[in-house]
PDB file of N, CA and C in Angstrom:
ATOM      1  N   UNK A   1       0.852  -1.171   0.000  1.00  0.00           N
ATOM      2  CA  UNK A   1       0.000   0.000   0.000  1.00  0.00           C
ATOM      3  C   UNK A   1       0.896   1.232   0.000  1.00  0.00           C
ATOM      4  N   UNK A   2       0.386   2.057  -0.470  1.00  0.00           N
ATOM      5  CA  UNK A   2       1.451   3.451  -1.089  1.00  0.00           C
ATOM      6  C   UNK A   2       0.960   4.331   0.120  1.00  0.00           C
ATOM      7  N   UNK A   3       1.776   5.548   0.243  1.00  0.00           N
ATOM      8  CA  UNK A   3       1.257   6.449   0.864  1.00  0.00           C
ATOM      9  C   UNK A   3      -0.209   6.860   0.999  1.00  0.00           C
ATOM     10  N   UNK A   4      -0.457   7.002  -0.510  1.00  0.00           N
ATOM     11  CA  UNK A   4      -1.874   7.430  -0.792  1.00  0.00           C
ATOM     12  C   UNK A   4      -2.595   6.878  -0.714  1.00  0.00           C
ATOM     13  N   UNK A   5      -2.369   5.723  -0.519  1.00  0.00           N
ATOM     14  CA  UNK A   5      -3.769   4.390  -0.166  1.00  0.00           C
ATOM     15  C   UNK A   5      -3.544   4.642   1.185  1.00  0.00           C
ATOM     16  N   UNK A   6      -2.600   4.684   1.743  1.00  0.00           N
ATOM     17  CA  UNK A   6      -2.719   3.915   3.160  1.00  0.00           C
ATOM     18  C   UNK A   6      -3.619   5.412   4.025  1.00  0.00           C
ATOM     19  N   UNK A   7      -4.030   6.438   3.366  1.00  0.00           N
ATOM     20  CA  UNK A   7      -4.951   7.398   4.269  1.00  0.00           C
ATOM     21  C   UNK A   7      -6.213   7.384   3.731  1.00  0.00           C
ATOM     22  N   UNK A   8      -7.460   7.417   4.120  1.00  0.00           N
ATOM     23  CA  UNK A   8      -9.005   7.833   3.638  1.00  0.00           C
ATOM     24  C   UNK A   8      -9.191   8.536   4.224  1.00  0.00           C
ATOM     25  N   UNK A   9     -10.208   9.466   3.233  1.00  0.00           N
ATOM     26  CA  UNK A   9     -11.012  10.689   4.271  1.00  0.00           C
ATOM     27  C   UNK A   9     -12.404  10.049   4.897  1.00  0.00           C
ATOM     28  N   UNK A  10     -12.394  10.184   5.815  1.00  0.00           N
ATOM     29  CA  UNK A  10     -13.562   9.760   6.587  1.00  0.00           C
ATOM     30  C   UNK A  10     -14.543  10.988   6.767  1.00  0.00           C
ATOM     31  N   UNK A  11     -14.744  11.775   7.065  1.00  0.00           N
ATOM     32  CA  UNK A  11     -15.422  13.266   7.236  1.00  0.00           C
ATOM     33  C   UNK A  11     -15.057  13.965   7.308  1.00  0.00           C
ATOM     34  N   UNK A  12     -16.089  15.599   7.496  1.00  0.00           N
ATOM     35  CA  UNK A  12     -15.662  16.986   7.933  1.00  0.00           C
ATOM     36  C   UNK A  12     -15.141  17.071   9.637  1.00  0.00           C
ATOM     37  N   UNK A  13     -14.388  17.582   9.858  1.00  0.00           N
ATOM     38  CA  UNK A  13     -13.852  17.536  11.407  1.00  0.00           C
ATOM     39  C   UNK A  13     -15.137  18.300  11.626  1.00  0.00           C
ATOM     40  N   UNK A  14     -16.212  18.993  11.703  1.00  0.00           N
ATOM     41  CA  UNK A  14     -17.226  19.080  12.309  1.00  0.00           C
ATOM     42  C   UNK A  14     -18.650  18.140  11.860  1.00  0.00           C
ATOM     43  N   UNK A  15     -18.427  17.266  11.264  1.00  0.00           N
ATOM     44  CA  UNK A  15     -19.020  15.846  11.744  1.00  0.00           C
ATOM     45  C   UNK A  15     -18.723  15.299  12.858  1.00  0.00           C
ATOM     46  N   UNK A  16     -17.895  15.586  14.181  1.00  0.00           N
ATOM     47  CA  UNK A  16     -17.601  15.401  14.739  1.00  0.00           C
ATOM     48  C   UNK A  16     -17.385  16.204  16.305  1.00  0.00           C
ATOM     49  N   UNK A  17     -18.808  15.567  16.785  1.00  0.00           N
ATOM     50  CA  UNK A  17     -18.928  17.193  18.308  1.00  0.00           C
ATOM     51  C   UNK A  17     -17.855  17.043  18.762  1.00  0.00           C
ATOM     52  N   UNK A  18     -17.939  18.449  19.478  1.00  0.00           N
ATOM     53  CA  UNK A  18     -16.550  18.923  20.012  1.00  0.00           C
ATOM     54  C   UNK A  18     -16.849  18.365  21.605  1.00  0.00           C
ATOM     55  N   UNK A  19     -15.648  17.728  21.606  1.00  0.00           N
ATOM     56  CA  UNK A  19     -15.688  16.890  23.249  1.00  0.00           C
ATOM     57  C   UNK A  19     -17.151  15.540  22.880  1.00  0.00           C
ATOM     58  N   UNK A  20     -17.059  15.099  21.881  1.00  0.00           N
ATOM     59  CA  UNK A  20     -17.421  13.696  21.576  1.00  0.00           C
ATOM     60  C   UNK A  20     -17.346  12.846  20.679  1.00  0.00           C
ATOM     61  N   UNK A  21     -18.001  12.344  19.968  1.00  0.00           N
ATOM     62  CA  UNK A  21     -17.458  10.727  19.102  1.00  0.00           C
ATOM     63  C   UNK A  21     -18.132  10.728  17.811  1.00  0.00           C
ATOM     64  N   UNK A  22     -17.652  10.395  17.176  1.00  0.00           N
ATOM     65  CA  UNK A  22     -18.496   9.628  15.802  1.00  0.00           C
ATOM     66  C   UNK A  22     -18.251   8.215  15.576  1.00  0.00           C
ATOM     67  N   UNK A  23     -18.866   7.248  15.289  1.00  0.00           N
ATOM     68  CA  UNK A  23     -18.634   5.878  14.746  1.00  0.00           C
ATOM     69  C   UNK A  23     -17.920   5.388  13.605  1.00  0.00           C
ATOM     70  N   UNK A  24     -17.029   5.183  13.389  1.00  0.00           N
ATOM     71  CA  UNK A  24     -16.552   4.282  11.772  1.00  0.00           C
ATOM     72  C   UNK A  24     -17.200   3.036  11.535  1.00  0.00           C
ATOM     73  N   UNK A  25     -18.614   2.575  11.515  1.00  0.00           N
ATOM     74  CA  UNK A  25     -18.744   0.881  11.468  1.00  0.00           C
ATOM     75  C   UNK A  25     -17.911   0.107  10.199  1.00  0.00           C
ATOM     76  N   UNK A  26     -17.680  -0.943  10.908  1.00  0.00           N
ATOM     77  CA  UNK A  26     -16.807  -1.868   9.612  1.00  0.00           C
ATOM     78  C   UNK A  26     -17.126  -2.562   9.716  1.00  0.00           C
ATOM     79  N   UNK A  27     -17.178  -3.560   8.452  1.00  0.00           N
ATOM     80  CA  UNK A  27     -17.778  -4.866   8.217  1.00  0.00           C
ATOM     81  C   UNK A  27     -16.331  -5.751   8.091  1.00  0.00           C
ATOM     82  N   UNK A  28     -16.621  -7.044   9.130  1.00  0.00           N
ATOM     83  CA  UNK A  28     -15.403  -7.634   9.407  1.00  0.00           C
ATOM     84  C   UNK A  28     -14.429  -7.182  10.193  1.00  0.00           C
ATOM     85  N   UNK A  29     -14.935  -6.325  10.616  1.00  0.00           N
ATOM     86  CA  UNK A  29     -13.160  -5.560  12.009  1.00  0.00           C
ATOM     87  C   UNK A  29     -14.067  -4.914  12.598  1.00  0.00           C
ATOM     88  N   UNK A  30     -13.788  -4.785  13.918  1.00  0.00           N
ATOM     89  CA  UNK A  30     -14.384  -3.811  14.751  1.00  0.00           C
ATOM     90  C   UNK A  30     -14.511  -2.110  14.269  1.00  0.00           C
ATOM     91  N   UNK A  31     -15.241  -1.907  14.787  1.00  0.00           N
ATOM     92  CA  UNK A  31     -15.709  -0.283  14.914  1.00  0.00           C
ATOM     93  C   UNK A  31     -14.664   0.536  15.754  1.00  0.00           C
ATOM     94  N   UNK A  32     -14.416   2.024  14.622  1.00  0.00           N
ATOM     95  CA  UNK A  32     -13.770   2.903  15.136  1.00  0.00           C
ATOM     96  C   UNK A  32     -14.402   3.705  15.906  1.00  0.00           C
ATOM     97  N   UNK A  33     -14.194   4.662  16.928  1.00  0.00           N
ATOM     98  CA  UNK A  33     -14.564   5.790  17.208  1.00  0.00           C
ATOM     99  C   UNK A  33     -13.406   6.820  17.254  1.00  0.00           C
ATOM    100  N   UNK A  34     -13.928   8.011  16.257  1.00  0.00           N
ATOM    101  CA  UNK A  34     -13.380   9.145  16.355  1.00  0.00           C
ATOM    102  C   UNK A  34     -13.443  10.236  17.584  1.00  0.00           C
ATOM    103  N   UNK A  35     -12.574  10.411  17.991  1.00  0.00           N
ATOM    104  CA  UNK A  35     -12.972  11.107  19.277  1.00  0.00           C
ATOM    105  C   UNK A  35     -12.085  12.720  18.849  1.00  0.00           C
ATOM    106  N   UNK A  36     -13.017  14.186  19.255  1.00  0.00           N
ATOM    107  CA  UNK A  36     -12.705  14.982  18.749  1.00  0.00           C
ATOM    108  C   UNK A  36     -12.735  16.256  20.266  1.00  0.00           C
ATOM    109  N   UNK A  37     -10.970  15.909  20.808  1.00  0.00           N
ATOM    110  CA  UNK A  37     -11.636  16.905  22.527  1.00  0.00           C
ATOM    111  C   UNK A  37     -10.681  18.081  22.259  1.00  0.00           C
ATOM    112  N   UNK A  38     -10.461  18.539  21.309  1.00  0.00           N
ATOM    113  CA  UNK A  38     -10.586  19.864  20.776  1.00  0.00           C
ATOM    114  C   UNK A  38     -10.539  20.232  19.552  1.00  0.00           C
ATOM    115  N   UNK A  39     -10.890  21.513  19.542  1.00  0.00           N
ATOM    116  CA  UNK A  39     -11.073  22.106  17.958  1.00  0.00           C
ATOM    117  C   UNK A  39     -10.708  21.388  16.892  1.00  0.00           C
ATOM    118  N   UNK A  40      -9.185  21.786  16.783  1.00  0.00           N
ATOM    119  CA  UNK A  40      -8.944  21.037  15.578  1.00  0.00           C
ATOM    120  C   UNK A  40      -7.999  19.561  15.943  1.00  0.00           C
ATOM    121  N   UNK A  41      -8.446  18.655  16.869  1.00  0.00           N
ATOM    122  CA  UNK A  41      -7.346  17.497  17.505  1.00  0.00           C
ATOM    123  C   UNK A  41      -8.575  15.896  16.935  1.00  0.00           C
ATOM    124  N   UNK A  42      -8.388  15.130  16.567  1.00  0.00           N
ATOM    125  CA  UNK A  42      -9.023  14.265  16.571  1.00  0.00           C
ATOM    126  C   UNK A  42      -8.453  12.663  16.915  1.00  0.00           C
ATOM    127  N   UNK A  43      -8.655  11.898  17.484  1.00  0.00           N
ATOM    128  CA  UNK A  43      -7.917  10.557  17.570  1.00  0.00           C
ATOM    129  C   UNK A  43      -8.827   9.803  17.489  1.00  0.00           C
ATOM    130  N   UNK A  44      -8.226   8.379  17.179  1.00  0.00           N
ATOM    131  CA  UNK A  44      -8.966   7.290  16.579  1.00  0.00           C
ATOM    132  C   UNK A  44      -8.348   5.588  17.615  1.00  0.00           C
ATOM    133  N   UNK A  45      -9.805   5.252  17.662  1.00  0.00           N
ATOM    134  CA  UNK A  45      -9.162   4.231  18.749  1.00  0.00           C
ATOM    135  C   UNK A  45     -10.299   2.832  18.050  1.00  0.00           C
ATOM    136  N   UNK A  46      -9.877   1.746  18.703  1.00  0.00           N
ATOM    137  CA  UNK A  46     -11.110   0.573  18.361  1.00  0.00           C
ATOM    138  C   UNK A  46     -12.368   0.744  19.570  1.00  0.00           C
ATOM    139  N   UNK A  47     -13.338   0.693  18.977  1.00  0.00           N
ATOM    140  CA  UNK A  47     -14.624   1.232  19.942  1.00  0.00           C
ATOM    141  C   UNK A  47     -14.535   0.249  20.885  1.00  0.00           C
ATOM    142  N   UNK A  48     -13.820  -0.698  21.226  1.00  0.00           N
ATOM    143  CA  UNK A  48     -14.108  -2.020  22.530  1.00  0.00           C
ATOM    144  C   UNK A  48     -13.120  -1.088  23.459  1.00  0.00           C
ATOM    145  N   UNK A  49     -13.275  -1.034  24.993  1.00  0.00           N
ATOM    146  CA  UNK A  49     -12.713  -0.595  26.050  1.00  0.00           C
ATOM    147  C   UNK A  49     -11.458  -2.173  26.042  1.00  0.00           C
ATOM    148  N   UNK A  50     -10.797  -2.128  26.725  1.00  0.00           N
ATOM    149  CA  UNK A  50      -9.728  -3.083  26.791  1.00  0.00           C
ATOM    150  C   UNK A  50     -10.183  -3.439  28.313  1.00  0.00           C
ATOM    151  N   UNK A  51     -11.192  -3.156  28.718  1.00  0.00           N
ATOM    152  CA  UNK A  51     -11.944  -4.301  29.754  1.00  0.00           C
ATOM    153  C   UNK A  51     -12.726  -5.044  29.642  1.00  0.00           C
ATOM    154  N   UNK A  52     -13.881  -5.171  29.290  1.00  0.00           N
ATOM    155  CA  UNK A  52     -15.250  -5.653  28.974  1.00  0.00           C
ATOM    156  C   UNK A  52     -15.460  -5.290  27.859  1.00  0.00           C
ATOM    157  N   UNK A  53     -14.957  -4.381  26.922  1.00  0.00           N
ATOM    158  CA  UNK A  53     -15.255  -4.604  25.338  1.00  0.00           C
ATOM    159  C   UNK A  53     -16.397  -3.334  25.272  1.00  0.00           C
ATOM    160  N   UNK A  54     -16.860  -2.690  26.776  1.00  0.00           N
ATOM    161  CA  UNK A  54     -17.632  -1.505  26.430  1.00  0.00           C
ATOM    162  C   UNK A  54     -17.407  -0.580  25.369  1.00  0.00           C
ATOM    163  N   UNK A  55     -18.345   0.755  24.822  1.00  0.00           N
ATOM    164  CA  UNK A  55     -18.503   0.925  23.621  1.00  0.00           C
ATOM    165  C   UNK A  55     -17.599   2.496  24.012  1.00  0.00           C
ATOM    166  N   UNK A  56     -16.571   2.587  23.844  1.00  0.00           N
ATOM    167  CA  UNK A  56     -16.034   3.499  24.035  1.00  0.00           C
ATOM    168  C   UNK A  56     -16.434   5.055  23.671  1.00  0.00           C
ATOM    169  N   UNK A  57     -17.134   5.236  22.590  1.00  0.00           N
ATOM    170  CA  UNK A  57     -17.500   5.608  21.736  1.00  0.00           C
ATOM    171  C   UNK A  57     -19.191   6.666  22.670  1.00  0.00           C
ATOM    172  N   UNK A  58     -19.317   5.868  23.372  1.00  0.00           N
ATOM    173  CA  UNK A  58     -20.635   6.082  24.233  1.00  0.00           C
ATOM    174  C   UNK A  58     -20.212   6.834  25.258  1.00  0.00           C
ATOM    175  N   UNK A  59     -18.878   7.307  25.705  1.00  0.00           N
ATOM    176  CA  UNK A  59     -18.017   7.355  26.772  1.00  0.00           C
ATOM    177  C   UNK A  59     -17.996   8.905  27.040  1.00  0.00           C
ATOM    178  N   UNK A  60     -17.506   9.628  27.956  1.00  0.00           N
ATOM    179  CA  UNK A  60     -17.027  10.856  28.408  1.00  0.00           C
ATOM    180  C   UNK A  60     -15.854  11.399  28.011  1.00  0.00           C
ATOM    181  N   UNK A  61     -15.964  12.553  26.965  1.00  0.00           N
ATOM    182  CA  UNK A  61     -14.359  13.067  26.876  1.00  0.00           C
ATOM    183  C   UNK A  61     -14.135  14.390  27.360  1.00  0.00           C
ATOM    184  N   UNK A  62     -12.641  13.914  27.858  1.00  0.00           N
ATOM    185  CA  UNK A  62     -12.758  15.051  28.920  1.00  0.00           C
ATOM    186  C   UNK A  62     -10.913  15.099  28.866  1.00  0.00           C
ATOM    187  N   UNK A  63     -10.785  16.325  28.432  1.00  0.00           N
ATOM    188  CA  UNK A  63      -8.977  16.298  28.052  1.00  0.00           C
ATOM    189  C   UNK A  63      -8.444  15.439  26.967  1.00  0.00           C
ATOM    190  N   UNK A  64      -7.670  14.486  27.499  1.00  0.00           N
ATOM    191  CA  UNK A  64      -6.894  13.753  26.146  1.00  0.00           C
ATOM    192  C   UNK A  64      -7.643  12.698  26.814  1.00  0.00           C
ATOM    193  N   UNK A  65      -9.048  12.126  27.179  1.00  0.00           N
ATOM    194  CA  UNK A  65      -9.281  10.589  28.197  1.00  0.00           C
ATOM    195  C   UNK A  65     -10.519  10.708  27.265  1.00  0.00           C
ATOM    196  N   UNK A  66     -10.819   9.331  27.234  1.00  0.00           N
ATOM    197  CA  UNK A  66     -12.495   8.798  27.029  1.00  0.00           C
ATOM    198  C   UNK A  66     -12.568   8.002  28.596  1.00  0.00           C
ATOM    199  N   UNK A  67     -13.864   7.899  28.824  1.00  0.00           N
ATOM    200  CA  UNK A  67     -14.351   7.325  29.855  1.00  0.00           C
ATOM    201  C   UNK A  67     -15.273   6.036  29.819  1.00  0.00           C
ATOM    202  N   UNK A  68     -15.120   4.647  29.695  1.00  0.00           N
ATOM    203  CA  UNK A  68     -16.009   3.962  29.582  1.00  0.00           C
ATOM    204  C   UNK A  68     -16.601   3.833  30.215  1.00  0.00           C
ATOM    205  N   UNK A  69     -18.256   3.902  29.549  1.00  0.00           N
ATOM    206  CA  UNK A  69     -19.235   3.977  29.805  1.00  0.00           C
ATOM    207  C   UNK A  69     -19.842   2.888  30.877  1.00  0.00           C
ATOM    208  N   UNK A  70     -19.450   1.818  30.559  1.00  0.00           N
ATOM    209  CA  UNK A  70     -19.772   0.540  31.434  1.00  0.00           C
ATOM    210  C   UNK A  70     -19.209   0.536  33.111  1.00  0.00           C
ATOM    211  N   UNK A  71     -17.821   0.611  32.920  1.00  0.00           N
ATOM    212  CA  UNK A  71     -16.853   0.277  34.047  1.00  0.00           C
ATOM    213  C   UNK A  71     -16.103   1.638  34.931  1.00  0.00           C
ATOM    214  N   UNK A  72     -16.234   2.627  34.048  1.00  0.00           N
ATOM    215  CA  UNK A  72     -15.701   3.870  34.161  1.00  0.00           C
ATOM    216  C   UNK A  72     -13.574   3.802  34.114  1.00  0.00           C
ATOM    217  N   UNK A  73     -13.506   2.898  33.418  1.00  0.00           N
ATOM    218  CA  UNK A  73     -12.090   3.156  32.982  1.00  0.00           C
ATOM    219  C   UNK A  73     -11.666   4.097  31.910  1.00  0.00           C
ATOM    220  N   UNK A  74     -10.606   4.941  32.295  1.00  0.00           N
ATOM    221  CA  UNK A  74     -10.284   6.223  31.826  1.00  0.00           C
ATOM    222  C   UNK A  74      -9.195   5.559  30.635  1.00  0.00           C
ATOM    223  N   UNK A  75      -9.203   5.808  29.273  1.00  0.00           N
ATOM    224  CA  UNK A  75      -8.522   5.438  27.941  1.00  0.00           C
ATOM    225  C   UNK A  75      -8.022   6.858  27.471  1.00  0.00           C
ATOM    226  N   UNK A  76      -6.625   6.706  27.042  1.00  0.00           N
ATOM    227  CA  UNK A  76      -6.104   7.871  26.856  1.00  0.00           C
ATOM    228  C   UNK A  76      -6.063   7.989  25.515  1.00  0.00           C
ATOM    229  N   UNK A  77      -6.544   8.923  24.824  1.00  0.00           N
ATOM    230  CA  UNK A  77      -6.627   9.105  23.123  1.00  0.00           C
ATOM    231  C   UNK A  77      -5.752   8.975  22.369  1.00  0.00           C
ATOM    232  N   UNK A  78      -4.779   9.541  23.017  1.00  0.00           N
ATOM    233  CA  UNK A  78      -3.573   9.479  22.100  1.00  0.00           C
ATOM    234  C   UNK A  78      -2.941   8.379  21.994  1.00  0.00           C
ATOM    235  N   UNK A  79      -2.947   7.206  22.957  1.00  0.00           N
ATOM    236  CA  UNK A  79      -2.214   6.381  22.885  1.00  0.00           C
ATOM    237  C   UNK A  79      -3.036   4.917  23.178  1.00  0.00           C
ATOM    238  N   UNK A  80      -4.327   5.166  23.714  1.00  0.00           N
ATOM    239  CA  UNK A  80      -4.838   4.014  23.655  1.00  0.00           C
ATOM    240  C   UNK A  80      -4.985   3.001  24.956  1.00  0.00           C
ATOM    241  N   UNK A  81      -3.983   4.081  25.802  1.00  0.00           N
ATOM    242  CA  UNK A  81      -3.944   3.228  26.932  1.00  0.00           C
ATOM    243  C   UNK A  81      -4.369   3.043  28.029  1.00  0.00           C
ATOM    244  N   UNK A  82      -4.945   2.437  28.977  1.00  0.00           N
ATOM    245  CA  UNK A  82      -5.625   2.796  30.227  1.00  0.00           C
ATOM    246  C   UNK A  82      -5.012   3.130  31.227  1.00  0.00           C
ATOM    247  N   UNK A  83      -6.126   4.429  31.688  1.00  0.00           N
ATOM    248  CA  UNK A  83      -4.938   4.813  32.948  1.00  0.00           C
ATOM    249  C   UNK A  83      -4.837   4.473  34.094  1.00  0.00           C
ATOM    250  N   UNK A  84      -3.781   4.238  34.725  1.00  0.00           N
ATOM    251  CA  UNK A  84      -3.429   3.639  36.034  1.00  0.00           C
ATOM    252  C   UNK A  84      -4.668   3.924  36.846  1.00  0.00           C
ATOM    253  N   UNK A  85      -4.967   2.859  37.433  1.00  0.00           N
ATOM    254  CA  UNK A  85      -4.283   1.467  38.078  1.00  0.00           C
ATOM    255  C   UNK A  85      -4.695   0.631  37.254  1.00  0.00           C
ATOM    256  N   UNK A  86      -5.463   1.181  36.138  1.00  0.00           N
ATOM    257  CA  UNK A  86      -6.182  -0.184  35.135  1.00  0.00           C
ATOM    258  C   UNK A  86      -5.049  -0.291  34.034  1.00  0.00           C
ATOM    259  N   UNK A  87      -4.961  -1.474  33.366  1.00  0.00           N
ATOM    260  CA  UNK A  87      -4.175  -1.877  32.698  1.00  0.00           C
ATOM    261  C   UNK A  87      -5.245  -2.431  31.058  1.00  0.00           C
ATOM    262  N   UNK A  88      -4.656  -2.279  30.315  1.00  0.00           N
ATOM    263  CA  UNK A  88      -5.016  -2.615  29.078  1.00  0.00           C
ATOM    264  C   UNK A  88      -4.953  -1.404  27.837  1.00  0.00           C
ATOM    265  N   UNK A  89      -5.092  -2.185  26.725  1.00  0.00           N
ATOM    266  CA  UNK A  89      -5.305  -0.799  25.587  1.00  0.00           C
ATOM    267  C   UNK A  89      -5.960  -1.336  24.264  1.00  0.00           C
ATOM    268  N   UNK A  90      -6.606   0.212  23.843  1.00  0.00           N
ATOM    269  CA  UNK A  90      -7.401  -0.187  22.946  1.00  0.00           C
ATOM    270  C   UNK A  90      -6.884   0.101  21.647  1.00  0.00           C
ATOM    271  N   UNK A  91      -6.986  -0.492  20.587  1.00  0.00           N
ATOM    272  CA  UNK A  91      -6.413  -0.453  19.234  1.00  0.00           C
ATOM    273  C   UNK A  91      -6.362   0.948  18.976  1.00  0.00           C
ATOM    274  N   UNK A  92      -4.832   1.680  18.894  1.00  0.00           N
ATOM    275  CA  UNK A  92      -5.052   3.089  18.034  1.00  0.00           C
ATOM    276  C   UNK A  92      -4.751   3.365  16.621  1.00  0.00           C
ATOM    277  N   UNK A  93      -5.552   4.368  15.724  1.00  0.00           N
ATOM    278  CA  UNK A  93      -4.913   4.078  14.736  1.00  0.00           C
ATOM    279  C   UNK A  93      -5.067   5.794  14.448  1.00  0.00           C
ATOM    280  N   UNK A  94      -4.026   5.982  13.307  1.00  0.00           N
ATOM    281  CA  UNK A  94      -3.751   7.523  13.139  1.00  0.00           C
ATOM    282  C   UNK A  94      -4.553   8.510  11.954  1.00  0.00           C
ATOM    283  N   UNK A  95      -4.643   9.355  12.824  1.00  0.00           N
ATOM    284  CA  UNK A  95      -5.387  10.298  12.022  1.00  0.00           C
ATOM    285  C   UNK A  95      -4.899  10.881  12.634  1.00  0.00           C
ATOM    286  N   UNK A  96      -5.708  12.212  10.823  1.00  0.00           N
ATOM    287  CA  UNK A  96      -5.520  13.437  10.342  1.00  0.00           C
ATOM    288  C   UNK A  96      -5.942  14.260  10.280  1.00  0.00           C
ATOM    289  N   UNK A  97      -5.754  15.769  10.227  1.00  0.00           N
ATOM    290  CA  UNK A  97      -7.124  16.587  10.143  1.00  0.00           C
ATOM    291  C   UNK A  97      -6.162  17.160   8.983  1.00  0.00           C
ATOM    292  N   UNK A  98      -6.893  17.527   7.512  1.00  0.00           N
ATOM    293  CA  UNK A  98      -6.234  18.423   6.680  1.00  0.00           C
ATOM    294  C   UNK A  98      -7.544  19.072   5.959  1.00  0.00           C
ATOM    295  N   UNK A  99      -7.233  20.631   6.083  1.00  0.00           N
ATOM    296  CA  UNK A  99      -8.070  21.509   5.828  1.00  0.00           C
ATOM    297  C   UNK A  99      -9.789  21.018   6.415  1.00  0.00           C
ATOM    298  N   UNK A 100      -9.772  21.237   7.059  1.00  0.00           N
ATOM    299  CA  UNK A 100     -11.340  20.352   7.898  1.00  0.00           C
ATOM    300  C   UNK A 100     -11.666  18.981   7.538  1.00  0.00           C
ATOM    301  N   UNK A 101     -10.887  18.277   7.276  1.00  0.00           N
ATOM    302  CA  UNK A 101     -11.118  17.097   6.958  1.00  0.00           C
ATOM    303  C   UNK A 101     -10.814  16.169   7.518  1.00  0.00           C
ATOM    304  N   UNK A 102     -11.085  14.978   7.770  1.00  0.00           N
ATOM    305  CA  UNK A 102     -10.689  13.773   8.657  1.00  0.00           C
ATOM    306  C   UNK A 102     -10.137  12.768   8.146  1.00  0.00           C
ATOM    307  N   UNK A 103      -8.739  12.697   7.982  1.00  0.00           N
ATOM    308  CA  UNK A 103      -8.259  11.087   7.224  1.00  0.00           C
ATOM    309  C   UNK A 103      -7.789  10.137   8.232  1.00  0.00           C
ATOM    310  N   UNK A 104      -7.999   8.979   8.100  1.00  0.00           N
ATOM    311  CA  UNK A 104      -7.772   7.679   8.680  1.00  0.00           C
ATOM    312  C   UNK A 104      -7.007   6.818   8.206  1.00  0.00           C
ATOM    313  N   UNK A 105      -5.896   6.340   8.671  1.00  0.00           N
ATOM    314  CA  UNK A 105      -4.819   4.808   8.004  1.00  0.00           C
ATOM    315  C   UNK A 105      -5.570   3.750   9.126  1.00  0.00           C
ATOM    316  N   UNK A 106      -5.687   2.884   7.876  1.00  0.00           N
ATOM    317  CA  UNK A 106      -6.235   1.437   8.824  1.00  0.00           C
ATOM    318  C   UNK A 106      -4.848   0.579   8.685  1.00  0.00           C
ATOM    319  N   UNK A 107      -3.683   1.065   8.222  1.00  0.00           N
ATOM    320  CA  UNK A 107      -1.967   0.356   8.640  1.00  0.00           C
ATOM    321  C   UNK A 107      -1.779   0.245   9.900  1.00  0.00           C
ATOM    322  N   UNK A 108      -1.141  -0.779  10.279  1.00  0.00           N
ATOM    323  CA  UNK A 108      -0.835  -0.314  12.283  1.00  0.00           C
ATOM    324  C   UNK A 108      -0.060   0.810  12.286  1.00  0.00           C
ATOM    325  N   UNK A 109      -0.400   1.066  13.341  1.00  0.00           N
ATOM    326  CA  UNK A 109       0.114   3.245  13.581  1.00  0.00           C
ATOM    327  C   UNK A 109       1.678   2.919  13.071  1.00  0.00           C
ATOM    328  N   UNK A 110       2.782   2.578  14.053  1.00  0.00           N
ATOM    329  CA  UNK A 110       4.064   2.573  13.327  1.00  0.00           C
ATOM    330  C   UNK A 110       4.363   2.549  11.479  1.00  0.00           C
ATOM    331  N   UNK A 111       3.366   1.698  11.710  1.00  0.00           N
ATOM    332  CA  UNK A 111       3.678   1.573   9.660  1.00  0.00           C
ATOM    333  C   UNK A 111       2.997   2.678   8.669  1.00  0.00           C
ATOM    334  N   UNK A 112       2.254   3.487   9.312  1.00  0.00           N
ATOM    335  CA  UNK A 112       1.636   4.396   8.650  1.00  0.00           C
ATOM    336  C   UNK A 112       2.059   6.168   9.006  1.00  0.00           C
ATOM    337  N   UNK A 113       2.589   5.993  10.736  1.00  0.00           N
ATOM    338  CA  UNK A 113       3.424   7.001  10.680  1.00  0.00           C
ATOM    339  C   UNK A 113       4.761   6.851   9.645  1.00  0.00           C
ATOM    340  N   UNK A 114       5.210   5.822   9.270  1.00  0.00           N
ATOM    341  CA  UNK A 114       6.592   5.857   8.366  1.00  0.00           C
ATOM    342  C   UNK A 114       6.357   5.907   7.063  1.00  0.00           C
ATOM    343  N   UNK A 115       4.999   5.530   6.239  1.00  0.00           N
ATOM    344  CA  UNK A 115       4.427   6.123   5.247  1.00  0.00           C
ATOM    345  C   UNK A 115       4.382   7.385   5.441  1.00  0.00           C
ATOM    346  N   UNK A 116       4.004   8.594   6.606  1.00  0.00           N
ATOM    347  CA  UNK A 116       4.082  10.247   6.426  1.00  0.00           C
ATOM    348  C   UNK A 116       4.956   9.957   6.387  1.00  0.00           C
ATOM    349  N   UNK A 117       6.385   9.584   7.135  1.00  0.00           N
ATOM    350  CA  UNK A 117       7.992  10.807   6.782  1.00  0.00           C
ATOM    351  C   UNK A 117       7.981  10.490   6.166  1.00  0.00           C
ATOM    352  N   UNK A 118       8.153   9.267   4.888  1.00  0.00           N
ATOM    353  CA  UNK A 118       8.399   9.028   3.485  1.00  0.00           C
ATOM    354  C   UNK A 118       8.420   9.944   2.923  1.00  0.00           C
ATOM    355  N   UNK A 119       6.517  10.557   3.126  1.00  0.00           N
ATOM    356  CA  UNK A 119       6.006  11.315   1.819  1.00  0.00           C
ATOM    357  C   UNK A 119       6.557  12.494   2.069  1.00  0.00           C
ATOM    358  N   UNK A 120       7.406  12.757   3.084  1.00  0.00           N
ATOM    359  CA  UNK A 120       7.625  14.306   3.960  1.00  0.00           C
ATOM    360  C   UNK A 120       8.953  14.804   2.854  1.00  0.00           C
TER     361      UNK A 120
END
């Protein structure tokens, strides 16, 4: 996959409330949620919590954290990970915002951040 494949635009960054979620459904892979907790910042995670599989997506954002809805474990956007004392993480994958727009690599993050410096 080339640079240019490996990003899609998924939406307008205001398809996306400010301090909440939009859905990616996929057929055959779990569901994304876009999470958007400021203006122009958006991150992308797999909608299962890395506890019980709650819908992340349904969750509280509040800073760089989602909050699952079920258990109340705090998931950090940027990285996917739960925050202490809970342990686990949820699939991240990278996005973009260019000119109000929302692009998504479904590459695992390492391999798709090294597709950008390529193209850099």
């Amino acid at each position: 996959m080339s640079g240019t494949e490996a990003w899609v635009r998924i939406c307008l960054l205001d398809d996306i409330p400010l301090l909440g979620a939009r859905v990616l459904q996929r057929e055959g892979g779990d569901d994304i949620a876009l999470f958007r907790p400021a203006e122009a910042r958006v991150f992308a995670l797999a909608d299962r919590c890395p506890h019980k599989g709650g819908p992340l997506s349904q969750g509280i954002v509040s800073g760089d954290t989602v909050t699952c809805p079920l258990h109340g474990w705090n998931i950090g956007l940027d990285s996917g990970q739960a925050c202490a004392p809970d342990v686990g993480c949820a699939r991240r994958y990278p996005v973009q915002v260019r000119d109000g727009e929302v692009w998504l690599s479904l590459l695992p993050a390492a391999q798709a951040d090294a597709v950008v410096e390529a193209a850099a």
